[in-house]
C-alpha atoms as a PDB file:
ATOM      1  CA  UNK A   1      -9.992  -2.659   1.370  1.00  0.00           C
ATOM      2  CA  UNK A   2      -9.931  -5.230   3.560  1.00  0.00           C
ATOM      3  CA  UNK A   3      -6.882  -4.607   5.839  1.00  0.00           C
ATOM      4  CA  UNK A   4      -7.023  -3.132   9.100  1.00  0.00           C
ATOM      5  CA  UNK A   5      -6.131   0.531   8.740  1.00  0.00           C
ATOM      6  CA  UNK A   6      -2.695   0.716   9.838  1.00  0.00           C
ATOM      7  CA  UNK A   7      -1.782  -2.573   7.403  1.00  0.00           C
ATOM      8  CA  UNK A   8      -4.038  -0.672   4.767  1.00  0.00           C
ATOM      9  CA  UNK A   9      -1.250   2.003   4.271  1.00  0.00           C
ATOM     10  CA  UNK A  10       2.071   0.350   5.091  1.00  0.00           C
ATOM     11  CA  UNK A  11       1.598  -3.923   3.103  1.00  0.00           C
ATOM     12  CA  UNK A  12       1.177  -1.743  -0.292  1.00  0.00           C
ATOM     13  CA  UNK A  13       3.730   0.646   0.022  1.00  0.00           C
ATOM     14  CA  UNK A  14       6.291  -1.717   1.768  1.00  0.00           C
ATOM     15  CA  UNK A  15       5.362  -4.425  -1.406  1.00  0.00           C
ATOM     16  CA  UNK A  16       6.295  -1.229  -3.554  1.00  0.00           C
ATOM     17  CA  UNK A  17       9.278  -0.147  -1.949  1.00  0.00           C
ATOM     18  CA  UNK A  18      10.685  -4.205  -1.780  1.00  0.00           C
ATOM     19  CA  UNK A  19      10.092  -4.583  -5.501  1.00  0.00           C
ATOM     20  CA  UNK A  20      11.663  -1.256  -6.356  1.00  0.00           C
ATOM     21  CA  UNK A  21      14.324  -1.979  -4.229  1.00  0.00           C
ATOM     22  CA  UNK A  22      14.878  -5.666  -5.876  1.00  0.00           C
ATOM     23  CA  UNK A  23      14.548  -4.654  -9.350  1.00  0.00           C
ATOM     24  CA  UNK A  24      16.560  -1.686  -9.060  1.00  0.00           C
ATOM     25  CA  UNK A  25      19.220  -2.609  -7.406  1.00  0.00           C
ATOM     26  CA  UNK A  26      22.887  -2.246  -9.362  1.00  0.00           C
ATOM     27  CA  UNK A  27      20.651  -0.949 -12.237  1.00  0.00           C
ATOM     28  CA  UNK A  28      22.204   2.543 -11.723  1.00  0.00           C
ATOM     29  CA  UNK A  29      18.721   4.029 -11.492  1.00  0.00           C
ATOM     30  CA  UNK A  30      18.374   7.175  -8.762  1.00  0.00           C
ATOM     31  CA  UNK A  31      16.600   5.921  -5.734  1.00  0.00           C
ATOM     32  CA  UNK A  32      14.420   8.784  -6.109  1.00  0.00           C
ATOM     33  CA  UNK A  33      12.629   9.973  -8.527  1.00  0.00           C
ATOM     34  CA  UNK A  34       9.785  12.500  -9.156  1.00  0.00           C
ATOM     35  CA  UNK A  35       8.222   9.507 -11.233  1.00  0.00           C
ATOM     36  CA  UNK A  36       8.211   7.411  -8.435  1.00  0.00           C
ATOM     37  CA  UNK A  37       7.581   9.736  -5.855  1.00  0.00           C
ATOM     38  CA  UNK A  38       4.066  10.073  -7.832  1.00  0.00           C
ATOM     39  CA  UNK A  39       3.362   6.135  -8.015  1.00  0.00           C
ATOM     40  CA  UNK A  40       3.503   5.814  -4.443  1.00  0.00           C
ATOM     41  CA  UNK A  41       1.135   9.369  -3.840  1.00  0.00           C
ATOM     42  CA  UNK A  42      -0.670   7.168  -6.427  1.00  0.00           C
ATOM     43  CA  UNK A  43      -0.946   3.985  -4.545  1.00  0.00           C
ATOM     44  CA  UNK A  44      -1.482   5.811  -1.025  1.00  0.00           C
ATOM     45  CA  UNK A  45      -4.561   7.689  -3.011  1.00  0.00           C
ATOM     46  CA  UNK A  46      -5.746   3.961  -3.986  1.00  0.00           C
ATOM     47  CA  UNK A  47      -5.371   2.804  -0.229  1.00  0.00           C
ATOM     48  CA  UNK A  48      -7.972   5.550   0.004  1.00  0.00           C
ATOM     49  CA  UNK A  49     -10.163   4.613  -2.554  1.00  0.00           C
ATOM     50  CA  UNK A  50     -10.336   1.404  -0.728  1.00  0.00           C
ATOM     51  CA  UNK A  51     -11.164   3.107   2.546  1.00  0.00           C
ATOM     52  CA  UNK A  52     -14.195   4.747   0.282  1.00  0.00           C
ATOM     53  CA  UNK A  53     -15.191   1.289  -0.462  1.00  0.00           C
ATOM     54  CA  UNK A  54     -15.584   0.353   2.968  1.00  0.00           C
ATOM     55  CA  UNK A  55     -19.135   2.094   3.284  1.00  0.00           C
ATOM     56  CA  UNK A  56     -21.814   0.447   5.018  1.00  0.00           C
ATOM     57  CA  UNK A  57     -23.665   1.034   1.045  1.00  0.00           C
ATOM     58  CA  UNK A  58     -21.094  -0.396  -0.717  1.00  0.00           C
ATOM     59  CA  UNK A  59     -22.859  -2.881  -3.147  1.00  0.00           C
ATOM     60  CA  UNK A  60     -20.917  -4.556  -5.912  1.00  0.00           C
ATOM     61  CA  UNK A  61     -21.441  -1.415  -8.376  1.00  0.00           C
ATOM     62  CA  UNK A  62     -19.722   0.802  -6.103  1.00  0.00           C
ATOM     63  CA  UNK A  63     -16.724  -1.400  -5.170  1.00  0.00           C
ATOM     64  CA  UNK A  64     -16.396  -2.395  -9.310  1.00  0.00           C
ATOM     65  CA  UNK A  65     -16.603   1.657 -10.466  1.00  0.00           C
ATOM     66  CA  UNK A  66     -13.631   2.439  -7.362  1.00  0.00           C
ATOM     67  CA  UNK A  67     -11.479  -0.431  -8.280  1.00  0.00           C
ATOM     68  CA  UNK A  68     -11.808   0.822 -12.246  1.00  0.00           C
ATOM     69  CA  UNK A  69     -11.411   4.091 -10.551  1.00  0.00           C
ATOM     70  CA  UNK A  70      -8.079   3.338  -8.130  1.00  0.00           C
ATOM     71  CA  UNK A  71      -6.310   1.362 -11.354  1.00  0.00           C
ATOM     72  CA  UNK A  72      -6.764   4.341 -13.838  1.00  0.00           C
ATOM     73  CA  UNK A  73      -5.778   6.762 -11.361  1.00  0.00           C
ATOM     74  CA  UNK A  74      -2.367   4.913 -11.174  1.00  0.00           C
ATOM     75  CA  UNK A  75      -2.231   4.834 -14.299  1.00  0.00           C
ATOM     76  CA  UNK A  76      -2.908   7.843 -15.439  1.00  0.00           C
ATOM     77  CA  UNK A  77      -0.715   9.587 -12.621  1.00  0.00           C
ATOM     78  CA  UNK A  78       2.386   7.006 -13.357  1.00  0.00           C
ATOM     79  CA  UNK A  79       1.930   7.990 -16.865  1.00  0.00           C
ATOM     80  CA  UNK A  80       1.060  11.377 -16.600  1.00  0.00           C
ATOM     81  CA  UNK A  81       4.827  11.424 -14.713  1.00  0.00           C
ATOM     82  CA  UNK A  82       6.891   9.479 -16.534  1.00  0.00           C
ATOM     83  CA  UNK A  83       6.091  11.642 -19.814  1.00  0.00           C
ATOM     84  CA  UNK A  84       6.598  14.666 -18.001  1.00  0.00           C
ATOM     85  CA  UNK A  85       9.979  13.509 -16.074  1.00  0.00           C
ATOM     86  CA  UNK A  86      11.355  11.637 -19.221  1.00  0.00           C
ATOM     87  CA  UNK A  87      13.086  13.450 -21.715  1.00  0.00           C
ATOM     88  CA  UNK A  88      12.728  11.002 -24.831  1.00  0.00           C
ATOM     89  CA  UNK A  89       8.885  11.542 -24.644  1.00  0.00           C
ATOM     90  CA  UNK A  90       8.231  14.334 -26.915  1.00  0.00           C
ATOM     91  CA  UNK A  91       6.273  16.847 -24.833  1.00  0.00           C
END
């Protein structure tokens, strides 16, 4: 929320795309993924949920409901795609 905007978008998805490169690598696991491809549209929608919270009315209700807000969004989307994607979830 409180990056400048250019940092807003690239510090999380860089962090996410060092980690996933770190603990992935010689794991075997395909670089790309349709699960994956969904946690970062996930994370880039939380990058603009922070935005949101950036409003000149933002009080400490606001900011609490969109961080509850960004954090089940990711969750629900990472979920949401990993059952889909995965084959030993039954559907």
């Amino acid at each position: 929320m409180r990056l400048p905007r250019r940092l807003a978008w690239i510090v999380p998805l860089l962090a996410m795309a060092a980690s996933d490169y770190f603990l992935d690598f010689g794991t075997g696991r395909a670089a790309v993924t349709l699960v994956r491809a969904a946690d970062y549209a996930a994370f880039a929608a939380v990058v603009l949920i922070g935005r949101a919270a950036l409003a000149r009315t933002s009080r400490a209700g606001r900011i609490g409901a969109l961080s509850l807000a960004a954090s089940s969004l990711f969750f629900v989307v990472s979920n949401l795609a990993e059952w889909v994607w995965d084959p030993l979830y039954p559907k």
